[in-house]
PDB file of N, CA and C in Angstrom:
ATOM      1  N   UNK A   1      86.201  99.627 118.179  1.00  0.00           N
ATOM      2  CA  UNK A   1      87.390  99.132 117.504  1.00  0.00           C
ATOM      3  C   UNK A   1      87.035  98.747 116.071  1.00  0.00           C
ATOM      4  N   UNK A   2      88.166  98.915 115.294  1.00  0.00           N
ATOM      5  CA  UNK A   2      88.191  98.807 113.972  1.00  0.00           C
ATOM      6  C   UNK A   2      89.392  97.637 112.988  1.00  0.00           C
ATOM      7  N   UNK A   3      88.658  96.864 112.449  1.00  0.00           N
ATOM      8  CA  UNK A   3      89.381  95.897 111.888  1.00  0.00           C
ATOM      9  C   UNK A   3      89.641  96.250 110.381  1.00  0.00           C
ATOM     10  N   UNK A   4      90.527  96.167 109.979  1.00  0.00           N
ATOM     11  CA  UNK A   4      90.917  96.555 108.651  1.00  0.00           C
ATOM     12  C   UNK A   4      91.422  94.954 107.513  1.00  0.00           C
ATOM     13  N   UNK A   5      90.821  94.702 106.847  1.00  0.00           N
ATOM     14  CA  UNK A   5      92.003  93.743 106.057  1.00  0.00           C
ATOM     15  C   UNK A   5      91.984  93.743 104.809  1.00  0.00           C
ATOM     16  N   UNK A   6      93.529  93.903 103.840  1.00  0.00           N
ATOM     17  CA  UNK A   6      93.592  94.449 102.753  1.00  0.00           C
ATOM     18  C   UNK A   6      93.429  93.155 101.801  1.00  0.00           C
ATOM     19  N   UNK A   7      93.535  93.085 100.603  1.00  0.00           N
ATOM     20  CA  UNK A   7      93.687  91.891  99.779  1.00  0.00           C
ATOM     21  C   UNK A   7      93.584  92.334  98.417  1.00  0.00           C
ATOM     22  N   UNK A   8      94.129  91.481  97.652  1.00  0.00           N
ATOM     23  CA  UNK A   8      94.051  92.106  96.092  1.00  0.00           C
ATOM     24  C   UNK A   8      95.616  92.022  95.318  1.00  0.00           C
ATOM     25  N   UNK A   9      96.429  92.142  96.791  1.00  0.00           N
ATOM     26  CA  UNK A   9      97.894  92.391  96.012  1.00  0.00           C
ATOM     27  C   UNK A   9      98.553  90.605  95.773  1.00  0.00           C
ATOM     28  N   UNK A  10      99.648  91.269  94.787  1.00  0.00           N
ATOM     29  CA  UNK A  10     100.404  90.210  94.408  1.00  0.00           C
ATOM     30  C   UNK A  10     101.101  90.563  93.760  1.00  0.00           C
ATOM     31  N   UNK A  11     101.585  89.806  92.178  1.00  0.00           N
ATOM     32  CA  UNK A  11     103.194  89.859  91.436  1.00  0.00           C
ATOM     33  C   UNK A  11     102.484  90.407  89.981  1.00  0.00           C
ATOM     34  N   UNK A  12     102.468  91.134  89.711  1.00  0.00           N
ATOM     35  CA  UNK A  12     101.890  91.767  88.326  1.00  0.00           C
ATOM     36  C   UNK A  12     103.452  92.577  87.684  1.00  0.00           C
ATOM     37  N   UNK A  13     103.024  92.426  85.831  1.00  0.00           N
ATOM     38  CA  UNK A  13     104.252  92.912  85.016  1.00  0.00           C
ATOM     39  C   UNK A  13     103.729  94.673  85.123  1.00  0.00           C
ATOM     40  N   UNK A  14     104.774  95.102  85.046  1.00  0.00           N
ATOM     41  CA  UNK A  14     104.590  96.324  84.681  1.00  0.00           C
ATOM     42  C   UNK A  14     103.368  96.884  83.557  1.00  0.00           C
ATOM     43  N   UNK A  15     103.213  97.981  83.748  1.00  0.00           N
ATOM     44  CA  UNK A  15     102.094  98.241  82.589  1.00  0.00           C
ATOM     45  C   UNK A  15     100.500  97.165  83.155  1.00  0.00           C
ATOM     46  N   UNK A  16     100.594  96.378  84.235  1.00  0.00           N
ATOM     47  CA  UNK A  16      99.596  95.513  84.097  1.00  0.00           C
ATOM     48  C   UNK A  16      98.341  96.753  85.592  1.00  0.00           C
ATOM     49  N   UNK A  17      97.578  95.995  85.935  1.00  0.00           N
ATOM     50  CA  UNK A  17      96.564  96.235  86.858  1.00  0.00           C
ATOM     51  C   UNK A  17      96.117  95.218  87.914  1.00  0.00           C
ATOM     52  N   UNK A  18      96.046  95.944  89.164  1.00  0.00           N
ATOM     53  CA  UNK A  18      95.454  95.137  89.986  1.00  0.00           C
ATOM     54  C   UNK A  18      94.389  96.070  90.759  1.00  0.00           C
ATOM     55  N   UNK A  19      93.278  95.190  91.960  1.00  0.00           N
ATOM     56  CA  UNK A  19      92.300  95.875  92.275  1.00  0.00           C
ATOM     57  C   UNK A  19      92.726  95.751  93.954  1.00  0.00           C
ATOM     58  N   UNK A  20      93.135  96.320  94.993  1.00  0.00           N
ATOM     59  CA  UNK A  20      93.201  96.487  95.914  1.00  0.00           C
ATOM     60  C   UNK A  20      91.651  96.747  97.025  1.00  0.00           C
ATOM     61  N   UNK A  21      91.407  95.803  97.897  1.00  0.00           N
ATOM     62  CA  UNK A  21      90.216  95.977  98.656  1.00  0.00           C
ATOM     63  C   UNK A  21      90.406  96.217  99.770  1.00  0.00           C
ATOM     64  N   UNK A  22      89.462  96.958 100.841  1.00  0.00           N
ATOM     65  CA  UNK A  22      90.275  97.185 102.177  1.00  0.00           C
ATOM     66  C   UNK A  22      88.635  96.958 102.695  1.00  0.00           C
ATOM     67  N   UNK A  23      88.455  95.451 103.681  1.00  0.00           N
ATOM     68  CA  UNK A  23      87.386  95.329 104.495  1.00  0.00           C
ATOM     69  C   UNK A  23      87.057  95.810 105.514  1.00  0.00           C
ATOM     70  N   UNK A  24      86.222  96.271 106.180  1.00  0.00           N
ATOM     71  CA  UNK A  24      86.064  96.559 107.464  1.00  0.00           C
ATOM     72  C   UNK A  24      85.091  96.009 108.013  1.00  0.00           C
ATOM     73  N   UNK A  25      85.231  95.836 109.477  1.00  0.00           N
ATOM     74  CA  UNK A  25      84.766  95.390 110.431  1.00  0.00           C
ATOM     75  C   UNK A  25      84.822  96.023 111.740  1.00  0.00           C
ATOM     76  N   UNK A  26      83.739  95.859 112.850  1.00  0.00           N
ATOM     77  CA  UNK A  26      83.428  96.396 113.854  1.00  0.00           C
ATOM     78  C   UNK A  26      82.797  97.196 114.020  1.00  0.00           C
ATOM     79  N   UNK A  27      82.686  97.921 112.704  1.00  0.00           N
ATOM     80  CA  UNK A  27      82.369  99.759 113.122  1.00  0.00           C
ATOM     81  C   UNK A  27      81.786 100.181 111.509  1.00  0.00           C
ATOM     82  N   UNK A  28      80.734 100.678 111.123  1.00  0.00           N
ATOM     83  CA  UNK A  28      80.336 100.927 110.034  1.00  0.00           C
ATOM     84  C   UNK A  28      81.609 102.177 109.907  1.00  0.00           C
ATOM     85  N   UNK A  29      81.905 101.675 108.194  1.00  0.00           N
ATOM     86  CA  UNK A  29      82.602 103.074 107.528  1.00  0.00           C
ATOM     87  C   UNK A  29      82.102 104.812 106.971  1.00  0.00           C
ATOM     88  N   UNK A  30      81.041 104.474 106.710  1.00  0.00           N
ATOM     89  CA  UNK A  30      80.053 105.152 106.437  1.00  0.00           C
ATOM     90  C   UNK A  30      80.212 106.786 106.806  1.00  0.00           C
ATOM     91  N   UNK A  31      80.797 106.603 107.666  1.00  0.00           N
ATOM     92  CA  UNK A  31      81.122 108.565 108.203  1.00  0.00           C
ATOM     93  C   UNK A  31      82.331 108.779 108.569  1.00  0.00           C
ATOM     94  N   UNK A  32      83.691 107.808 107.915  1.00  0.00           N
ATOM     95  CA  UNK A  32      84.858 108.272 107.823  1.00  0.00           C
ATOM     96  C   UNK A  32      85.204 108.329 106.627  1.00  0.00           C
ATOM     97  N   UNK A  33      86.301 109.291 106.513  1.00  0.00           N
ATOM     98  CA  UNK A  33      86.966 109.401 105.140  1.00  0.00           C
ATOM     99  C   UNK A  33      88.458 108.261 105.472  1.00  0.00           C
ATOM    100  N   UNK A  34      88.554 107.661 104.012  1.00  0.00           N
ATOM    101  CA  UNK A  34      89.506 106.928 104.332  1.00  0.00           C
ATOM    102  C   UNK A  34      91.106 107.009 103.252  1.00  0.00           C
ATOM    103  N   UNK A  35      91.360 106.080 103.462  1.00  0.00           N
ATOM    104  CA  UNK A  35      92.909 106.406 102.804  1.00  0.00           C
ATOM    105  C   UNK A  35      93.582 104.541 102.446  1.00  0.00           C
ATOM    106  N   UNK A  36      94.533 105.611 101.560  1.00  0.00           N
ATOM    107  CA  UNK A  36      95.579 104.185 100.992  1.00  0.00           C
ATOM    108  C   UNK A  36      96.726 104.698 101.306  1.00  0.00           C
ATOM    109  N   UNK A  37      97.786 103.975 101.619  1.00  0.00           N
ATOM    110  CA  UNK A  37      99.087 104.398 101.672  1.00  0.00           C
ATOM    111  C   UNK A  37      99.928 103.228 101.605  1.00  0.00           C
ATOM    112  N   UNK A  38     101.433 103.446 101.096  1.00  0.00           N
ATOM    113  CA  UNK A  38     102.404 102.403 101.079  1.00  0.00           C
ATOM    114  C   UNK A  38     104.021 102.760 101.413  1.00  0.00           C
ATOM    115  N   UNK A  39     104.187 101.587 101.696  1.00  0.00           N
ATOM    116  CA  UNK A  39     105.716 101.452 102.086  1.00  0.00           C
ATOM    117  C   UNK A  39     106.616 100.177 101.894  1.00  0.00           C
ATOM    118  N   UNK A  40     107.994 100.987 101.174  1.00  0.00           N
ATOM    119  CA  UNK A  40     108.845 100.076 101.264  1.00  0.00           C
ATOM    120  C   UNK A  40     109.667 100.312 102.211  1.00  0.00           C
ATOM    121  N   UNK A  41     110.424  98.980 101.947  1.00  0.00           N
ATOM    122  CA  UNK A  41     111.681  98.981 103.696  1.00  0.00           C
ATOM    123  C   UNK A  41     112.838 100.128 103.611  1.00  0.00           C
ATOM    124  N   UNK A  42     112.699 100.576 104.487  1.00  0.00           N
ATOM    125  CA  UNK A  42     113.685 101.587 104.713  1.00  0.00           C
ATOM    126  C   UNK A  42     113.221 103.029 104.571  1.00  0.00           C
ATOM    127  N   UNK A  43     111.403 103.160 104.197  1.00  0.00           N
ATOM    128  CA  UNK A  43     111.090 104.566 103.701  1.00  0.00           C
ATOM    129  C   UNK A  43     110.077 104.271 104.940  1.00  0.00           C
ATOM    130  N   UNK A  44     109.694 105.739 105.008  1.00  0.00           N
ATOM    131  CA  UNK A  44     108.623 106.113 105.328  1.00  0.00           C
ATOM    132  C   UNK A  44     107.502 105.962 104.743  1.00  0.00           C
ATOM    133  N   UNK A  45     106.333 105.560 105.776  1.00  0.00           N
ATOM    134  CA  UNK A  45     104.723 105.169 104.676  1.00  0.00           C
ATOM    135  C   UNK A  45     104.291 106.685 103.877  1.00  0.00           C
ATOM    136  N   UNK A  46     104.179 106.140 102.668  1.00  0.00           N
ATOM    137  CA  UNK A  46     103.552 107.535 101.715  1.00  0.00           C
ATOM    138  C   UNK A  46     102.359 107.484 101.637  1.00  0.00           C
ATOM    139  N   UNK A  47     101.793 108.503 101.555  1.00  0.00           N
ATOM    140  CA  UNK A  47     100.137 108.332 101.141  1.00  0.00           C
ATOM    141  C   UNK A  47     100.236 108.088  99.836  1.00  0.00           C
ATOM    142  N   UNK A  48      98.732 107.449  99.441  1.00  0.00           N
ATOM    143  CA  UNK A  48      98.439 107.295  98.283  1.00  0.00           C
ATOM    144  C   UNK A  48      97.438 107.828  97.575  1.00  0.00           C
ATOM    145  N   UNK A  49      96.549 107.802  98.589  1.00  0.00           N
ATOM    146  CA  UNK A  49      94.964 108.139  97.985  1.00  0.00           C
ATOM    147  C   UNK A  49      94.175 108.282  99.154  1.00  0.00           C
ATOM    148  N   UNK A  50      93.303 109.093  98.926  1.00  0.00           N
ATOM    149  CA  UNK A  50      91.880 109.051 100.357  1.00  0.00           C
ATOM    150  C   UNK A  50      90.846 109.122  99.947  1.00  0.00           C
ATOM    151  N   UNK A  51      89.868 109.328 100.246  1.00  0.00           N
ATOM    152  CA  UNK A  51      88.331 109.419  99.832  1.00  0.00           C
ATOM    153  C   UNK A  51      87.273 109.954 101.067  1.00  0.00           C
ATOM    154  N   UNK A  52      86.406 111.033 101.010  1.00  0.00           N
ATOM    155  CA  UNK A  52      85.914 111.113 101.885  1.00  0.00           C
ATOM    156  C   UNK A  52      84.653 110.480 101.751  1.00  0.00           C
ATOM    157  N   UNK A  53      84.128 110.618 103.153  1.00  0.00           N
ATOM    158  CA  UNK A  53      82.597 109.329 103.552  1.00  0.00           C
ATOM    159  C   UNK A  53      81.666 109.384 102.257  1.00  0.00           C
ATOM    160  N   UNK A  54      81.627 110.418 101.578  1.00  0.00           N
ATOM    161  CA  UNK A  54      80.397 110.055 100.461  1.00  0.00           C
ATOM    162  C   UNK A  54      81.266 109.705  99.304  1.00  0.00           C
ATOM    163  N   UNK A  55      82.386 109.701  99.346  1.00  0.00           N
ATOM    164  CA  UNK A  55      83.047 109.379  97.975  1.00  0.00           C
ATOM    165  C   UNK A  55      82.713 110.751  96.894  1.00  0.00           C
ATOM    166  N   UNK A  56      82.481 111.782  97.657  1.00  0.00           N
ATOM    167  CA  UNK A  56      82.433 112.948  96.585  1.00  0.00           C
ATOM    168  C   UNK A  56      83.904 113.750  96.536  1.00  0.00           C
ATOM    169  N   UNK A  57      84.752 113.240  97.588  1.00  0.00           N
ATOM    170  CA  UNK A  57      85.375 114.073  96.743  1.00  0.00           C
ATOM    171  C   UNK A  57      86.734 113.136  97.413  1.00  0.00           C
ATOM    172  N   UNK A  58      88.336 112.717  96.078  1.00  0.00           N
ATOM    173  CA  UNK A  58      89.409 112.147  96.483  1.00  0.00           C
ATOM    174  C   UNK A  58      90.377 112.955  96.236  1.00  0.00           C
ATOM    175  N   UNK A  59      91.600 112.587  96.944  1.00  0.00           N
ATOM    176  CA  UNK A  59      93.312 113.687  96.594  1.00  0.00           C
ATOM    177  C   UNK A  59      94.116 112.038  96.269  1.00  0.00           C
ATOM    178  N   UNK A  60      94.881 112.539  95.168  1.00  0.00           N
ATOM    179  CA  UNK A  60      95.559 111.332  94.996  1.00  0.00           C
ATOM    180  C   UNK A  60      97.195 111.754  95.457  1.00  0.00           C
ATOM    181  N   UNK A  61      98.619 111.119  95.790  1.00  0.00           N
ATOM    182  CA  UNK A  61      99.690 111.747  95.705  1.00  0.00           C
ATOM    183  C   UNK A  61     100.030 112.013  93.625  1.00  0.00           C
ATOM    184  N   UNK A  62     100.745 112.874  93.620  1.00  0.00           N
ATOM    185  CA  UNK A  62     101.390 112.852  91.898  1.00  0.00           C
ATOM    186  C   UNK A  62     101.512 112.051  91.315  1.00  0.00           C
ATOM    187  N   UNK A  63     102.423 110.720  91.900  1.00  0.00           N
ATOM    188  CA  UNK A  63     102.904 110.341  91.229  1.00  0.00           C
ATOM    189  C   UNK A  63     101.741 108.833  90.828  1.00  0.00           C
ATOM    190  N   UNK A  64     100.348 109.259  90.890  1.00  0.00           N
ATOM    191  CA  UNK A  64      99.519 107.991  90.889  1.00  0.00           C
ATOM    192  C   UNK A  64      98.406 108.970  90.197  1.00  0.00           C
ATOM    193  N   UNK A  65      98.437 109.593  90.198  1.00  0.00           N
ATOM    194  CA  UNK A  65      97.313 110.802  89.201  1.00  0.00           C
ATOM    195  C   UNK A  65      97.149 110.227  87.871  1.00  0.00           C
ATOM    196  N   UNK A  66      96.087 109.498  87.471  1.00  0.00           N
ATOM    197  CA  UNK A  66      95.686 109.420  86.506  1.00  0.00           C
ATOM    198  C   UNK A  66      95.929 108.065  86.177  1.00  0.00           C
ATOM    199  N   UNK A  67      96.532 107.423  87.117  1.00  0.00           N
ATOM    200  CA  UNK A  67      97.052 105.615  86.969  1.00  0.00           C
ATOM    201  C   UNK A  67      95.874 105.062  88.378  1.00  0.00           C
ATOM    202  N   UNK A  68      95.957 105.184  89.395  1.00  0.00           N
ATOM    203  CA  UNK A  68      94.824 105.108  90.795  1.00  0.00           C
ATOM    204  C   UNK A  68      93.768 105.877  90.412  1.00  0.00           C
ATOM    205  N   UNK A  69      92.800 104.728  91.091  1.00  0.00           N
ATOM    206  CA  UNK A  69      91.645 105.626  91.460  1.00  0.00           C
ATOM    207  C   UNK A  69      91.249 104.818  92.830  1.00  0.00           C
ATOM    208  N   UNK A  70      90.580 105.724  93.629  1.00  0.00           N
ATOM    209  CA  UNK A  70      90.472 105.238  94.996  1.00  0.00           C
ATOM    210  C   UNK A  70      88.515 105.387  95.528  1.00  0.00           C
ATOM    211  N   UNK A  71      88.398 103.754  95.758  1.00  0.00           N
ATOM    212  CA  UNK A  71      86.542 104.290  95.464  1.00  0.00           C
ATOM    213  C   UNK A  71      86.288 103.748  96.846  1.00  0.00           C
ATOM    214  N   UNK A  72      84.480 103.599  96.809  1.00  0.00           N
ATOM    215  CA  UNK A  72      83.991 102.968  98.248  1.00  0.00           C
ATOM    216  C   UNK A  72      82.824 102.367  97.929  1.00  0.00           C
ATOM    217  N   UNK A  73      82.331 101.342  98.794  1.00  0.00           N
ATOM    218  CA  UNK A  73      80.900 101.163  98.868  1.00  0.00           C
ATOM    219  C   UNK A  73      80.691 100.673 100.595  1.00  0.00           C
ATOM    220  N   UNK A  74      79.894 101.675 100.669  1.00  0.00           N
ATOM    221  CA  UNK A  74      79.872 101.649 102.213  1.00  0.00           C
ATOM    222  C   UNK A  74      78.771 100.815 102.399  1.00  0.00           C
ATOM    223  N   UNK A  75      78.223  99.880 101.439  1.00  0.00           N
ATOM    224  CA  UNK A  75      77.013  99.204 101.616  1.00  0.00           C
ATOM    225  C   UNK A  75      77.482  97.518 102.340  1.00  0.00           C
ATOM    226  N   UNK A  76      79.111  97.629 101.265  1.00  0.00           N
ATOM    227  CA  UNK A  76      80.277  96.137 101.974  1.00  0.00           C
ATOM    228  C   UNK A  76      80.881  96.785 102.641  1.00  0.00           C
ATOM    229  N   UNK A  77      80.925  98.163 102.929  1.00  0.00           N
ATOM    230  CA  UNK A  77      81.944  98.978 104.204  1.00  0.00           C
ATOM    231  C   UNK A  77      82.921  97.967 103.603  1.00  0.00           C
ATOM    232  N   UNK A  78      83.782  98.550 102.279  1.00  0.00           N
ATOM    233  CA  UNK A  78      85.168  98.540 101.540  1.00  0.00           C
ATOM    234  C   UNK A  78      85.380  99.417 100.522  1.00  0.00           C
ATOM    235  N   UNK A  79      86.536  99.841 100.956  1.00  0.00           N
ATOM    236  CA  UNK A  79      87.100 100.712  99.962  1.00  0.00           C
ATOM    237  C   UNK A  79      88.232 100.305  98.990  1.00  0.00           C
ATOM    238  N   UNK A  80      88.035 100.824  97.662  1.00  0.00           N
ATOM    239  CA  UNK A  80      88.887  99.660  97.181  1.00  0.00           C
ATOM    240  C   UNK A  80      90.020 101.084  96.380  1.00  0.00           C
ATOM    241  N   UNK A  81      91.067 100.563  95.535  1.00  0.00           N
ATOM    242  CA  UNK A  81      92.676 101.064  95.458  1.00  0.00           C
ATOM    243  C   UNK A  81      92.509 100.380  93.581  1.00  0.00           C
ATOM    244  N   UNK A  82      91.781 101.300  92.650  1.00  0.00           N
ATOM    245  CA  UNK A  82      92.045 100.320  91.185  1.00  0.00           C
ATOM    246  C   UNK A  82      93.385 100.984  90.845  1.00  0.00           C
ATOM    247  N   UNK A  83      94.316 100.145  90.323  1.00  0.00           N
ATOM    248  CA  UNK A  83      95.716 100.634  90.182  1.00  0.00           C
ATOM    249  C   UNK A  83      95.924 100.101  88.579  1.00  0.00           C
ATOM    250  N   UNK A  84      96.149 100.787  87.984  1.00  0.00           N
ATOM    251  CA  UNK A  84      96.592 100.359  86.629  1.00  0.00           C
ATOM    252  C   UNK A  84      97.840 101.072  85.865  1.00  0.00           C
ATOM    253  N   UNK A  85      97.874 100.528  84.509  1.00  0.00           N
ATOM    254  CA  UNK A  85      99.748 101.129  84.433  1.00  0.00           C
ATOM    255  C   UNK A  85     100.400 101.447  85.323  1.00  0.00           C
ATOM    256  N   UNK A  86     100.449  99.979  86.137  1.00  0.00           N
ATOM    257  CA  UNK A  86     101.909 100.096  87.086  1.00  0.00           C
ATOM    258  C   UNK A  86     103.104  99.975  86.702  1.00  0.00           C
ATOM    259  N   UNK A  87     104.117 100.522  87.756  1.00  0.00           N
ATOM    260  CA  UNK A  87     104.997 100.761  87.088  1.00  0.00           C
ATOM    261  C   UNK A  87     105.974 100.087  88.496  1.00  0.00           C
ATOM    262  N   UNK A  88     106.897  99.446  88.127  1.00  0.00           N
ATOM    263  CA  UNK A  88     108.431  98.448  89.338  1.00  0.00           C
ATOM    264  C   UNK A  88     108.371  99.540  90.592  1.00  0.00           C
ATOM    265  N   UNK A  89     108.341 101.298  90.255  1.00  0.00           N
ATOM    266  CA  UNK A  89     107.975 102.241  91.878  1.00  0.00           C
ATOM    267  C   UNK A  89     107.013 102.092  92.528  1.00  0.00           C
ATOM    268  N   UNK A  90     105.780 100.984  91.888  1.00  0.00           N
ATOM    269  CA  UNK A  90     104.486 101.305  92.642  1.00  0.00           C
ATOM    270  C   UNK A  90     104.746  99.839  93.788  1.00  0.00           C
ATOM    271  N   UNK A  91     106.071  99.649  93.472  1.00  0.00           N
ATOM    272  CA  UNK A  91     105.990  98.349  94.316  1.00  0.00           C
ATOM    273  C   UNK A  91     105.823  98.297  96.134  1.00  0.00           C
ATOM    274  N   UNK A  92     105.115  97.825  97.001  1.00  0.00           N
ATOM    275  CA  UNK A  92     105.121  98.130  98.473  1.00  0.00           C
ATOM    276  C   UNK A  92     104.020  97.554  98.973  1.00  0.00           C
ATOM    277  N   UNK A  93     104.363  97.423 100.339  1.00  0.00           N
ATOM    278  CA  UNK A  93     103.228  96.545 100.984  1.00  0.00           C
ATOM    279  C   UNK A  93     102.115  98.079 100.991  1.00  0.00           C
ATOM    280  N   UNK A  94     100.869  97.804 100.586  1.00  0.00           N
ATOM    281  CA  UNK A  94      99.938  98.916 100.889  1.00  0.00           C
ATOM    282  C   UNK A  94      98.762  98.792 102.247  1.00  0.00           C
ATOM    283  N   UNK A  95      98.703 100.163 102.730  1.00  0.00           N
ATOM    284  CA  UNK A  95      97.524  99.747 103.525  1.00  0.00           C
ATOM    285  C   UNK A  95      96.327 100.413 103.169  1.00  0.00           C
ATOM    286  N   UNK A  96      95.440 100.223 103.904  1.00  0.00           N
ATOM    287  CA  UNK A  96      94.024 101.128 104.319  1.00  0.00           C
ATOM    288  C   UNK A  96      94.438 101.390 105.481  1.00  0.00           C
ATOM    289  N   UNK A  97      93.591 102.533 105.668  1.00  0.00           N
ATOM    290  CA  UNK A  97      93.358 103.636 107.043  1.00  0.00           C
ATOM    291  C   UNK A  97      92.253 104.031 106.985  1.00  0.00           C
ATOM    292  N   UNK A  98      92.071 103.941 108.395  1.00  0.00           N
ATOM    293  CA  UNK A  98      90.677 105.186 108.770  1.00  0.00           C
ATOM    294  C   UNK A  98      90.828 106.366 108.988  1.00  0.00           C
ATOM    295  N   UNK A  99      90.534 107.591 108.800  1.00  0.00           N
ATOM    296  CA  UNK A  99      90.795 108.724 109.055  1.00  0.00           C
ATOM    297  C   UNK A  99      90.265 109.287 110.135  1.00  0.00           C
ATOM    298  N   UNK A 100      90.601 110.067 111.050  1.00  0.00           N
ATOM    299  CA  UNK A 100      89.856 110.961 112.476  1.00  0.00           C
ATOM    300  C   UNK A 100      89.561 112.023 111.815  1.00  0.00           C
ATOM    301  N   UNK A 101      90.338 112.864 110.636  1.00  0.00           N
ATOM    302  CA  UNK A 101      89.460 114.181 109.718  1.00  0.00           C
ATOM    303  C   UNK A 101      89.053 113.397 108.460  1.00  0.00           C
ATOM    304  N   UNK A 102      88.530 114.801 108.340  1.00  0.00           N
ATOM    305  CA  UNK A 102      88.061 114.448 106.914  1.00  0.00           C
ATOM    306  C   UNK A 102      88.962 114.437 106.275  1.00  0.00           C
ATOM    307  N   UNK A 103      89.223 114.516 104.570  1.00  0.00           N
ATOM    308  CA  UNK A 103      89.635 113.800 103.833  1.00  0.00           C
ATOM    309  C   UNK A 103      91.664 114.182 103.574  1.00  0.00           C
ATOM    310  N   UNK A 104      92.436 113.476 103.942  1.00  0.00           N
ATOM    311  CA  UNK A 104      94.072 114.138 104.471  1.00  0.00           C
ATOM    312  C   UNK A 104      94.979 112.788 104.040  1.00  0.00           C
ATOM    313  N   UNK A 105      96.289 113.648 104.044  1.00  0.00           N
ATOM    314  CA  UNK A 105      97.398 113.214 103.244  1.00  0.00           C
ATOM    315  C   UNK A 105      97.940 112.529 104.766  1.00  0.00           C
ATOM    316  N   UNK A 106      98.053 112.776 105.871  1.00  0.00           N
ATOM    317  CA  UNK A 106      98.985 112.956 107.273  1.00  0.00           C
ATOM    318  C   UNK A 106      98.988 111.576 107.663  1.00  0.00           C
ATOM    319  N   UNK A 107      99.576 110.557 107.698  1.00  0.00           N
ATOM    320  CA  UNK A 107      99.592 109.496 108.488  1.00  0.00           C
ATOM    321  C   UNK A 107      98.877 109.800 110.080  1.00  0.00           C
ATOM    322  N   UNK A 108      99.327 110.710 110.591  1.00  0.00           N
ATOM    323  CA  UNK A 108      99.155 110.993 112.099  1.00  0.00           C
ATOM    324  C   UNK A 108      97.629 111.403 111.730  1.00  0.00           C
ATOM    325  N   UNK A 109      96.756 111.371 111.094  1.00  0.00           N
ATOM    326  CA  UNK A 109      94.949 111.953 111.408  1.00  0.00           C
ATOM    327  C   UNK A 109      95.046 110.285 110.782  1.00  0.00           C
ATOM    328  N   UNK A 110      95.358 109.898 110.935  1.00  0.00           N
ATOM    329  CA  UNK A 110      94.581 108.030 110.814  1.00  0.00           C
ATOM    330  C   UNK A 110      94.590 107.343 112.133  1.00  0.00           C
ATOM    331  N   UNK A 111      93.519 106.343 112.082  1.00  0.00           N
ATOM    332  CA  UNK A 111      93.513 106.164 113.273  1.00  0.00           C
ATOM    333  C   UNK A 111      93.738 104.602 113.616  1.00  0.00           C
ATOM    334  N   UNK A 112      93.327 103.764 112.192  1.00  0.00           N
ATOM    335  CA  UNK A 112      93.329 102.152 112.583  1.00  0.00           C
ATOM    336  C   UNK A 112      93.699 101.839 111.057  1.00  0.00           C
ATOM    337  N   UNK A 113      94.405 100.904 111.263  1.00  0.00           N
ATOM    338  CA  UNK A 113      95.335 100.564 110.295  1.00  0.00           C
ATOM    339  C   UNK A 113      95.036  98.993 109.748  1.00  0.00           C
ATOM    340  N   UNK A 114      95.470  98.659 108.378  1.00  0.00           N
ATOM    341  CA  UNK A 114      95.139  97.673 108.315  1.00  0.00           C
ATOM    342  C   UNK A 114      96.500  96.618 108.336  1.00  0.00           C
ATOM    343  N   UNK A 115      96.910  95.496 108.262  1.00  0.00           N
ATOM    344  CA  UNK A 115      97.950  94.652 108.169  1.00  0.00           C
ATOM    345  C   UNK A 115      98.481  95.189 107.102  1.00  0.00           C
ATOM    346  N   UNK A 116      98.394  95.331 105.831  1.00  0.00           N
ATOM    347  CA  UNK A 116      98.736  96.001 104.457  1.00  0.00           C
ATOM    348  C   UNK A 116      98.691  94.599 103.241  1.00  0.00           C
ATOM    349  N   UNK A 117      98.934  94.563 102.194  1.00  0.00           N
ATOM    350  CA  UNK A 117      98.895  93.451 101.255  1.00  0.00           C
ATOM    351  C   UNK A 117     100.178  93.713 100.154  1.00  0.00           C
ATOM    352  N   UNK A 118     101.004  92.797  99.492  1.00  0.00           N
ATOM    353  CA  UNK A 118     102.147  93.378  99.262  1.00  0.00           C
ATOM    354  C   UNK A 118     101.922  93.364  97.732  1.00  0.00           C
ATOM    355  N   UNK A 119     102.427  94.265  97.391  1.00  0.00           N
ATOM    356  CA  UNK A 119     102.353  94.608  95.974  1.00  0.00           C
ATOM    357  C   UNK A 119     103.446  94.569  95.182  1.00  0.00           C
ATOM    358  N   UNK A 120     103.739  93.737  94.080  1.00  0.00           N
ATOM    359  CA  UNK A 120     104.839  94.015  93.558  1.00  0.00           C
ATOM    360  C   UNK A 120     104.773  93.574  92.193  1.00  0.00           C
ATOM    361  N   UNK A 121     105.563  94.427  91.676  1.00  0.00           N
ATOM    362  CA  UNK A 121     105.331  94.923  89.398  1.00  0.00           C
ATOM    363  C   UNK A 121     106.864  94.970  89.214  1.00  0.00           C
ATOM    364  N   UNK A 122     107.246  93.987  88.116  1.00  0.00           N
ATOM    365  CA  UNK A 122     108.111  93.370  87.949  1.00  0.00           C
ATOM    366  C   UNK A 122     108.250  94.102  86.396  1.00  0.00           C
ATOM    367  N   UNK A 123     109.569  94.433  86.199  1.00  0.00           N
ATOM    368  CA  UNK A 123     109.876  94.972  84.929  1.00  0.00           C
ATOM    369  C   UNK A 123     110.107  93.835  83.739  1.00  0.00           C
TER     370      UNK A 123
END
């Protein structure tokens, strides 16, 4: 079993930055690829970002290309979510995931989830 817990989020202005962390516990991370994803009420969870186990190689969604970057250190087994020039859409509770493949967009190839941390950028 796998414990996930996110932290980092809060109330930031637009244009500002925050650093998103995702801990783990139980189970070294070390040979999963992992993921970010978010949701607001009434949507479906979107992906955000993944990373596979060596951190050689990430997929971001579009609309975070070049604003996210999604890293790891499997030495604190955490992966962290740097988010900058946000923008009032990036607003949502986010999570971490573990992945069962390697490195994927699919909610359904995740396997343990974290509580999420809520994020919100105020115009």
């Amino acid at each position: 079993q796998v414990q996930l817990v996110e932290s980092g989020g809060g109330l930031v202005q637009a244009g500002g930055s925050l650093r998103l962390s995702c801990a783990a516990s139980g189970r070294t991370l070390s040979s999963y690829s992992m993921g970010w994803f978010r949701q607001t009420p009434g949507k479906e969870r979107e992906f955000v970002a993944a990373i596979s186990w060596s951190g050689g190689r990430t997929i971001y969604v579009d609309s975070v290309k070049g604003r996210f970057t999604i890293s790891r250190d499997n030495a604190k087994n955490t992966v962290y979510l740097q988010m900058s020039s946000l923008k009032p859409e990036d607003t949502a509770v986010y999570y971490c995931a573990v992945s069962t493949v390697y490195v994927t967009r699919s909610p359904s190839e995740y396997r343990y989830w974290g509580q999420g941390t809520q994020v919100t950028v105020s115009s």
